[in-house]
N, C-alpha and C. Protein backbone atom coordinates (compact mmCIF):
# COMPACT_ATOMS: atom_id res chain seq x y z
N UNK A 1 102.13 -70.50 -91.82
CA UNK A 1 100.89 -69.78 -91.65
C UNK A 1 100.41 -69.22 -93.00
N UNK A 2 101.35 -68.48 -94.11
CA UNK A 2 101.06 -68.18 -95.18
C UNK A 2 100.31 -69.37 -96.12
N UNK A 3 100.85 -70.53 -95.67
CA UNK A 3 100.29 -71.45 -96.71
C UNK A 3 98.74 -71.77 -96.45
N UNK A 4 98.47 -71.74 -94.54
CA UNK A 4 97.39 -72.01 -94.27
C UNK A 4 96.72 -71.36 -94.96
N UNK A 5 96.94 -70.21 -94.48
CA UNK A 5 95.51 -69.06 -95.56
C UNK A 5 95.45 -69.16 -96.84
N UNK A 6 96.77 -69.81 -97.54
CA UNK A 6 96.75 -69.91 -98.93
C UNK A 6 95.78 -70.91 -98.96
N UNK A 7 95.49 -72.16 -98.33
CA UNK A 7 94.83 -73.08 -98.08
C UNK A 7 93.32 -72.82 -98.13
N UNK A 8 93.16 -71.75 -97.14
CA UNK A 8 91.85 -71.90 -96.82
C UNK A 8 91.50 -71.20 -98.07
N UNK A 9 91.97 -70.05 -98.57
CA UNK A 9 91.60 -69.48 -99.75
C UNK A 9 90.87 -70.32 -100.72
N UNK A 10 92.01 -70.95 -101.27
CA UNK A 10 91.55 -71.83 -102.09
C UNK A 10 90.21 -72.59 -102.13
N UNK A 11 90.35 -72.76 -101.07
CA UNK A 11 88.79 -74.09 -100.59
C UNK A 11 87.95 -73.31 -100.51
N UNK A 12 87.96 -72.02 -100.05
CA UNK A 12 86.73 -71.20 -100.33
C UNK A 12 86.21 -71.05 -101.50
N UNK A 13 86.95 -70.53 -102.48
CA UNK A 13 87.07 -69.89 -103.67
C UNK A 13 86.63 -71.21 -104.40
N UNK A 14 87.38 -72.44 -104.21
CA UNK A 14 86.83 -73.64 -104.76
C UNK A 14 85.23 -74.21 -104.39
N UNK A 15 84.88 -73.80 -103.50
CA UNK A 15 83.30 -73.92 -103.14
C UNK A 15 82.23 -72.85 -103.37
N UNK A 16 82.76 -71.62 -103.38
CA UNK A 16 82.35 -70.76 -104.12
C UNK A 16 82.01 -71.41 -105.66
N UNK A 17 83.14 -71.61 -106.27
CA UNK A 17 82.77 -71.89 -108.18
C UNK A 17 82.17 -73.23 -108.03
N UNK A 18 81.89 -74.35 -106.94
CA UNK A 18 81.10 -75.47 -107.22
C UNK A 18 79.58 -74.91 -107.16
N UNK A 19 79.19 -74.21 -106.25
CA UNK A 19 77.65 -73.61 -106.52
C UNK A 19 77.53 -73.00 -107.50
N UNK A 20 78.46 -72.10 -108.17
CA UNK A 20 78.26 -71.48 -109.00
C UNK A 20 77.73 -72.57 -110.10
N UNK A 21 78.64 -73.37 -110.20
CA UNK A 21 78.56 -74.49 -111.38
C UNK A 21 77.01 -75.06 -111.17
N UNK A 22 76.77 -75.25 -110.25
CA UNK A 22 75.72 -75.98 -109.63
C UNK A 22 74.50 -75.52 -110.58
N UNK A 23 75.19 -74.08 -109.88
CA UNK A 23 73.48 -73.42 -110.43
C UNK A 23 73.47 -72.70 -111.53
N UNK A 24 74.77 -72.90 -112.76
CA UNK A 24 74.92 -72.79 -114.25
C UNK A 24 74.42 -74.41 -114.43
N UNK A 25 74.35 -75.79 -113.90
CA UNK A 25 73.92 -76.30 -114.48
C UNK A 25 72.25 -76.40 -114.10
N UNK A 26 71.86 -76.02 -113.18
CA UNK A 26 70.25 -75.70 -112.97
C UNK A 26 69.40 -74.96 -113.70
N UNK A 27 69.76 -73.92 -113.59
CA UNK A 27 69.34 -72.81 -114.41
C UNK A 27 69.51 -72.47 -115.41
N UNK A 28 70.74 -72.15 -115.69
CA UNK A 28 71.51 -71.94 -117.27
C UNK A 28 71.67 -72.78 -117.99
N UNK A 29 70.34 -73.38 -118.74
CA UNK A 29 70.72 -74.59 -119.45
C UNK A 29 69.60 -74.47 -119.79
N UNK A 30 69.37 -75.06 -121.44
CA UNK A 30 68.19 -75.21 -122.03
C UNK A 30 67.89 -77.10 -121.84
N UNK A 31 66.56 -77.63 -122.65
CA UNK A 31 66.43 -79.20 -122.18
C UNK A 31 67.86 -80.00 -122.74
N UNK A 32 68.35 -79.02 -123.65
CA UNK A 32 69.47 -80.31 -124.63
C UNK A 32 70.77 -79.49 -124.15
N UNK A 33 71.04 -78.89 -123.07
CA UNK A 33 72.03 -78.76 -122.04
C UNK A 33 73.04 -77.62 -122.62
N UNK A 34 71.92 -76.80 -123.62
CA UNK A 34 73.15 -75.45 -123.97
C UNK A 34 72.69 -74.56 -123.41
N UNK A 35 73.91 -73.43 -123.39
CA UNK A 35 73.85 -72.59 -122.52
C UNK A 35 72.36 -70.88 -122.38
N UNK A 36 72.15 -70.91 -121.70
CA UNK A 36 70.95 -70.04 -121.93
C UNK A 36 71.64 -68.32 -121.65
N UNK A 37 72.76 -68.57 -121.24
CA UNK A 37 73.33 -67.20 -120.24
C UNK A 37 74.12 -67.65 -119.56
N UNK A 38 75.44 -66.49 -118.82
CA UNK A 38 75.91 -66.22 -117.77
C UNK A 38 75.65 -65.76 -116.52
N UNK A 39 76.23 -66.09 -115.51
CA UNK A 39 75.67 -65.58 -113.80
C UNK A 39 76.43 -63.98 -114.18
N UNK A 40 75.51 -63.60 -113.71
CA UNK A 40 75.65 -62.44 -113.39
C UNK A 40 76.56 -61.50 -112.61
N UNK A 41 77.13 -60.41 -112.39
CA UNK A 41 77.88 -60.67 -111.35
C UNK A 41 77.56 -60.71 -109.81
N UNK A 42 76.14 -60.55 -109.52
CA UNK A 42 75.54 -60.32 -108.16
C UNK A 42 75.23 -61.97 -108.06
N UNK A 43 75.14 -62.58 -109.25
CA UNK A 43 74.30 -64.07 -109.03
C UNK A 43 75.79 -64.79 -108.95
N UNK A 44 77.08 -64.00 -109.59
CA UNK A 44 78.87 -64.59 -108.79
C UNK A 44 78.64 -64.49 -107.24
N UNK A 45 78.05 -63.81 -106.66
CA UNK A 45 78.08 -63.54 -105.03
C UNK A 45 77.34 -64.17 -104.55
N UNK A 46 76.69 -65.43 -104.52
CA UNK A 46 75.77 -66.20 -104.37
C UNK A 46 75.54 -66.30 -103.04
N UNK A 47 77.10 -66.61 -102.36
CA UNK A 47 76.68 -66.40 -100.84
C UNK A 47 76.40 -65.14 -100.40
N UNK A 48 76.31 -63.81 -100.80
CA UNK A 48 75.75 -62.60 -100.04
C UNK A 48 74.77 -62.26 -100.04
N UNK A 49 73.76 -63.18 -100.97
CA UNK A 49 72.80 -63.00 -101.31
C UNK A 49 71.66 -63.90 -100.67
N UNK A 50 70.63 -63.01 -100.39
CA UNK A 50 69.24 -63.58 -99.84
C UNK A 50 68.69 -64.92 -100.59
N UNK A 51 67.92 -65.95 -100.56
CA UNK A 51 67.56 -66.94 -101.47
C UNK A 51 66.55 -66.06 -103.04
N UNK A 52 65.96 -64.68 -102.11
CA UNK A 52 65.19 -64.23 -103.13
C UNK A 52 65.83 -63.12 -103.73
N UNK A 53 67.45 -62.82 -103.45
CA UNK A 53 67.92 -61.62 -104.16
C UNK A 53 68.76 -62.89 -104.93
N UNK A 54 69.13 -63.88 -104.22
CA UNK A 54 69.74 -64.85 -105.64
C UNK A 54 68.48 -65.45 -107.01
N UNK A 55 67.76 -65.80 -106.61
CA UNK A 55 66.28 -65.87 -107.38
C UNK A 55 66.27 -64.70 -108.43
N UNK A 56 66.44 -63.89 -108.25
CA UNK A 56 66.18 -62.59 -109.30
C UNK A 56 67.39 -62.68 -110.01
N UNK A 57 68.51 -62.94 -109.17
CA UNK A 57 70.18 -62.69 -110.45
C UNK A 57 69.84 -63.97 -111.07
N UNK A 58 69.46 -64.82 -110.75
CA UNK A 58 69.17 -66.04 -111.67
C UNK A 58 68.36 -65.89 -112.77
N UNK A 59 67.02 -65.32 -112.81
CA UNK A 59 66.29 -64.72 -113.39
C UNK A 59 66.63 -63.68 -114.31
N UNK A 60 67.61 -62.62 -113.97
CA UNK A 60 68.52 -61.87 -115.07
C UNK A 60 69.13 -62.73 -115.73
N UNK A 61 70.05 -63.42 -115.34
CA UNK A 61 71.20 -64.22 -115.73
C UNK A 61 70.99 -64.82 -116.57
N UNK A 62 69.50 -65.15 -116.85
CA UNK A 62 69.19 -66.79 -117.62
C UNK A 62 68.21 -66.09 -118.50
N UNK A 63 67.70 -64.85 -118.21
CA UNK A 63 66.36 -64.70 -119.29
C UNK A 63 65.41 -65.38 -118.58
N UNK A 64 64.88 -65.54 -117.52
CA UNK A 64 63.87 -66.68 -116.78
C UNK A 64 62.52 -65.98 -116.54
N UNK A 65 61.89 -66.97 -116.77
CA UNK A 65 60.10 -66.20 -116.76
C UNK A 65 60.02 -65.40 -115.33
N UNK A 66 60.34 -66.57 -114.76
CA UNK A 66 60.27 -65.48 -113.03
C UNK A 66 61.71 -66.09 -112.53
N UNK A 67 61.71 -65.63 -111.14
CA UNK A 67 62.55 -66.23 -110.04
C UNK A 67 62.06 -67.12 -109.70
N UNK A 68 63.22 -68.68 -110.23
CA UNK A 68 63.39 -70.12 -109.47
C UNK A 68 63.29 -70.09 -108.46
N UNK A 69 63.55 -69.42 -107.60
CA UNK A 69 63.56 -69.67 -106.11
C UNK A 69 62.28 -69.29 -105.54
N UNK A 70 61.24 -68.90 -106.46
CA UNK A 70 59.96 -68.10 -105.70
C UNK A 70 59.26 -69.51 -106.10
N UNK A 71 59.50 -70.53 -106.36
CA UNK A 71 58.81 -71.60 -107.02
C UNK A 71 58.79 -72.92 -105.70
N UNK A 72 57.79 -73.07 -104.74
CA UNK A 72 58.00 -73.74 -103.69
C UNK A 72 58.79 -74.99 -103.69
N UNK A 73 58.35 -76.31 -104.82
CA UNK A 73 59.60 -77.06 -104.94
C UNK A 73 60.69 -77.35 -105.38
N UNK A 74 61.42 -75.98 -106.25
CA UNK A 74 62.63 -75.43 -105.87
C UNK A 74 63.37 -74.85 -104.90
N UNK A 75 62.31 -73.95 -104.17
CA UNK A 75 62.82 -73.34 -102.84
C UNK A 75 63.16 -74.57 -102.03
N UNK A 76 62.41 -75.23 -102.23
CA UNK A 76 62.39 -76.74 -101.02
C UNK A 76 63.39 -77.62 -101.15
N UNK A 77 64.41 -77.29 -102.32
CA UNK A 77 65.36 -78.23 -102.75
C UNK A 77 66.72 -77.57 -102.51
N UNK A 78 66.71 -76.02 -103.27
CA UNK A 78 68.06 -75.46 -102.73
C UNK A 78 67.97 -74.89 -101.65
N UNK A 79 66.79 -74.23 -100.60
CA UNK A 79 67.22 -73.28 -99.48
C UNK A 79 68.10 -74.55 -98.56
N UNK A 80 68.08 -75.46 -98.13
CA UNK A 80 68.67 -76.19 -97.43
C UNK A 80 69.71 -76.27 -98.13
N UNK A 81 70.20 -76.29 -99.00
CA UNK A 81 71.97 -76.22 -100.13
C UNK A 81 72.27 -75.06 -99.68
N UNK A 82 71.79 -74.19 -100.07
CA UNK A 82 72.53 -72.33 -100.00
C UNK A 82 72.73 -71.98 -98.82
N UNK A 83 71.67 -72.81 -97.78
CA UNK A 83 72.35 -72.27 -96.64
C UNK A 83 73.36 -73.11 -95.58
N UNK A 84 73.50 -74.22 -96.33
CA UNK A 84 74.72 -75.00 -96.10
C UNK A 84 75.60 -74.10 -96.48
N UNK A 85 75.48 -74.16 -97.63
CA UNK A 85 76.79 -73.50 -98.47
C UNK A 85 77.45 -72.15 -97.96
N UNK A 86 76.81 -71.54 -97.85
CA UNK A 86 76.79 -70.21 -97.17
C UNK A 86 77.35 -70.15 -96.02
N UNK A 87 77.18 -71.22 -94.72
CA UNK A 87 77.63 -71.11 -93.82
C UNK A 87 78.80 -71.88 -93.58
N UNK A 88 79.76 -72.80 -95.02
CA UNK A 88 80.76 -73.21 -95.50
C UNK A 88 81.35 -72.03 -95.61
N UNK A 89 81.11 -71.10 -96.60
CA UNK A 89 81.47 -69.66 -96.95
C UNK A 89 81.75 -69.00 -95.74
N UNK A 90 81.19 -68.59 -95.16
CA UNK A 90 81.06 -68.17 -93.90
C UNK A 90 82.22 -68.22 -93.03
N UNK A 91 82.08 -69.75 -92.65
CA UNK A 91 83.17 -70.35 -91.58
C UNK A 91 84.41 -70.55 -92.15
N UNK A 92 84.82 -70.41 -93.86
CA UNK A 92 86.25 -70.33 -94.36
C UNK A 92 86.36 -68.99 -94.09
N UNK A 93 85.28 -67.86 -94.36
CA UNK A 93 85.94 -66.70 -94.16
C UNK A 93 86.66 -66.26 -92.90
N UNK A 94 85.99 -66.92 -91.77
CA UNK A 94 86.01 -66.38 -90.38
C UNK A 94 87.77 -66.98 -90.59
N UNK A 95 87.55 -68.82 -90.67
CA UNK A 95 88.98 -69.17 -90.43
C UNK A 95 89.85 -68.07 -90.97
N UNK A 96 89.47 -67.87 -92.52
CA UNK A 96 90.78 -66.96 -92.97
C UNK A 96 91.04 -65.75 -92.28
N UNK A 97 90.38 -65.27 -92.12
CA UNK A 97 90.36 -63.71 -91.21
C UNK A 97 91.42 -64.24 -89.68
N UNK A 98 90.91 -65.11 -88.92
CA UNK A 98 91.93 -65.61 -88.10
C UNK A 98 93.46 -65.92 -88.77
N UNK A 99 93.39 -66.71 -89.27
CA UNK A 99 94.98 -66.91 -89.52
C UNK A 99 95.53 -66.12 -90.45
N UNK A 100 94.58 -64.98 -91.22
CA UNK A 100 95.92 -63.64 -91.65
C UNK A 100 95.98 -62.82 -90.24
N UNK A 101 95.13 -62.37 -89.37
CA UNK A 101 95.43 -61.57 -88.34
C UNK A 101 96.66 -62.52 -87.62
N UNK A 102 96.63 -63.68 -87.11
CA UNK A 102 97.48 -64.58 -86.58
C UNK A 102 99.08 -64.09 -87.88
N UNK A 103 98.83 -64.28 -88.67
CA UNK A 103 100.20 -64.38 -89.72
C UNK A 103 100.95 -62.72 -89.23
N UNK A 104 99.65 -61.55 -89.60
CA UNK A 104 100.09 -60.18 -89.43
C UNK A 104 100.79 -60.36 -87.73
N UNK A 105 100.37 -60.76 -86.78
CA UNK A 105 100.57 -60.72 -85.49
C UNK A 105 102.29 -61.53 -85.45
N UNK A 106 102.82 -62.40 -85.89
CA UNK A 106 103.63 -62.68 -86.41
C UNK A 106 104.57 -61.89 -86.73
N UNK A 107 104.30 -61.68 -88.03
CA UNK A 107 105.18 -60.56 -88.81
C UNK A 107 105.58 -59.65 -88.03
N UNK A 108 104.33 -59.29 -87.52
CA UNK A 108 104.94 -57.66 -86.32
C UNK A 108 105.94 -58.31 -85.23
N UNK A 109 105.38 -59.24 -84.92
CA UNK A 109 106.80 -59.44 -83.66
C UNK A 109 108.06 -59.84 -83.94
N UNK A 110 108.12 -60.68 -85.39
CA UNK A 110 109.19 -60.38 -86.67
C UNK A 110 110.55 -59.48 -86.25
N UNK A 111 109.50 -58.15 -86.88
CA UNK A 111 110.21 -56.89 -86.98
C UNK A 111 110.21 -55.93 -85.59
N UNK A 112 109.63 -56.49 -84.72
CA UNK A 112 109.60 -55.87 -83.17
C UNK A 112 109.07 -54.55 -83.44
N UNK A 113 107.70 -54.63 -83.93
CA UNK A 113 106.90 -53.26 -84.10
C UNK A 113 106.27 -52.87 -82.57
N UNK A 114 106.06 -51.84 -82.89
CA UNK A 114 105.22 -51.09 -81.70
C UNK A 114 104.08 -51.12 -81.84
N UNK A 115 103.00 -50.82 -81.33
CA UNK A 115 101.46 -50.57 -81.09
C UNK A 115 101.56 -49.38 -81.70
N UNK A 116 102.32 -48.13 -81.58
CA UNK A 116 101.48 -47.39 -82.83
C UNK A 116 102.12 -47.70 -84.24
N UNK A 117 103.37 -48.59 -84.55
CA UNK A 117 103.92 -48.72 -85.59
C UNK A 117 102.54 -49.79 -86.29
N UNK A 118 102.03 -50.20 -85.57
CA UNK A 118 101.35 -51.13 -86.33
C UNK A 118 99.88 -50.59 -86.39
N UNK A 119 99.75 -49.95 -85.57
CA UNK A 119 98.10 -49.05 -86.06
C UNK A 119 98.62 -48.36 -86.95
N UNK A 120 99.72 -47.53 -87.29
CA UNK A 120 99.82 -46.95 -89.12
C UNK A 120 99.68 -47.64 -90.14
N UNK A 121 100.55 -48.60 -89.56
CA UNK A 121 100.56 -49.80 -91.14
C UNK A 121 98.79 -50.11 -91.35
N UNK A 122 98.34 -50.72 -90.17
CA UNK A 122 97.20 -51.12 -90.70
C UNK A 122 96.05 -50.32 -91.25
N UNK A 123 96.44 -49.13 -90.74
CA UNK A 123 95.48 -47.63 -91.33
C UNK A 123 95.76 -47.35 -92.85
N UNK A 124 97.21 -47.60 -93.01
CA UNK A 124 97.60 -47.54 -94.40
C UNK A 124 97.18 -48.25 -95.32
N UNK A 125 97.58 -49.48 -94.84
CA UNK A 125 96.55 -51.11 -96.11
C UNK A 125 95.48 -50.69 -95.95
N UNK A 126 94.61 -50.01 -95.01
CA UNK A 126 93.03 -50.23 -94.98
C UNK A 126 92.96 -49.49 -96.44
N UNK A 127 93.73 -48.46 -96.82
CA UNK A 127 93.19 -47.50 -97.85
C UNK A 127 94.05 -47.23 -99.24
């Protein structure tokens, strides 16, 4: 079970940095392919972000006249990507969230915890 989540991690985190890349090579790039800037760190969160709150970190990020994404046949090219992508993001998170609760659920019957032994612990990691 540990490896699963190690698993899914990964593939998240690995699809996470392919958009990223994506859109360092879209944006962040002059015509002869050097670099104009770094993502930002709100324009790193690509999936939490609205198409027009990613539009603006792009726009920081790059020095950009306006937001790419306010530009209709750009919008028309990535909103169907981002929100693929996003709901890739999405559905690794959910998986992962399942199989660490599944792993923790485990562990506890492991060690033959109790119901309140295990509402402390988990009150404790929360903080």
């Amino acid at each position: 079970m540990a490896s699963k989540c190690s698993q899914i991690g990964v593939e998240r985190y690995e699809l996470q940095t392919k958009v990223q890349r994506r859109l360092i090579s879209a944006f962040g790039q002059d015509d002869q392919g050097q670099s104009t800037g770094k993502l930002n760190t709100k324009a790193r969160a690509w999936w939490e972000l609205s198409d027009s709150q990613l539009g603006a970190a792009l726009k920081t990020s790059f020095k950009l006249r306006s937001n790419p994404l306010k530009n209709p046949r750009t919008a028309d090219e990535w909103e169907p990507y981002l929100a693929e992508k996003r709901a890739e993001v999405q559905r690794q998170t959910r998986d992962l969230t399942d199989a660490e609760a599944e792993l923790n659920d485990r562990v506890f019957a492991l060690f033959h915890l109790t119901k309140p032994e295990i509402e402390l612990l988990q009150r404790e990691v929360e903080h």
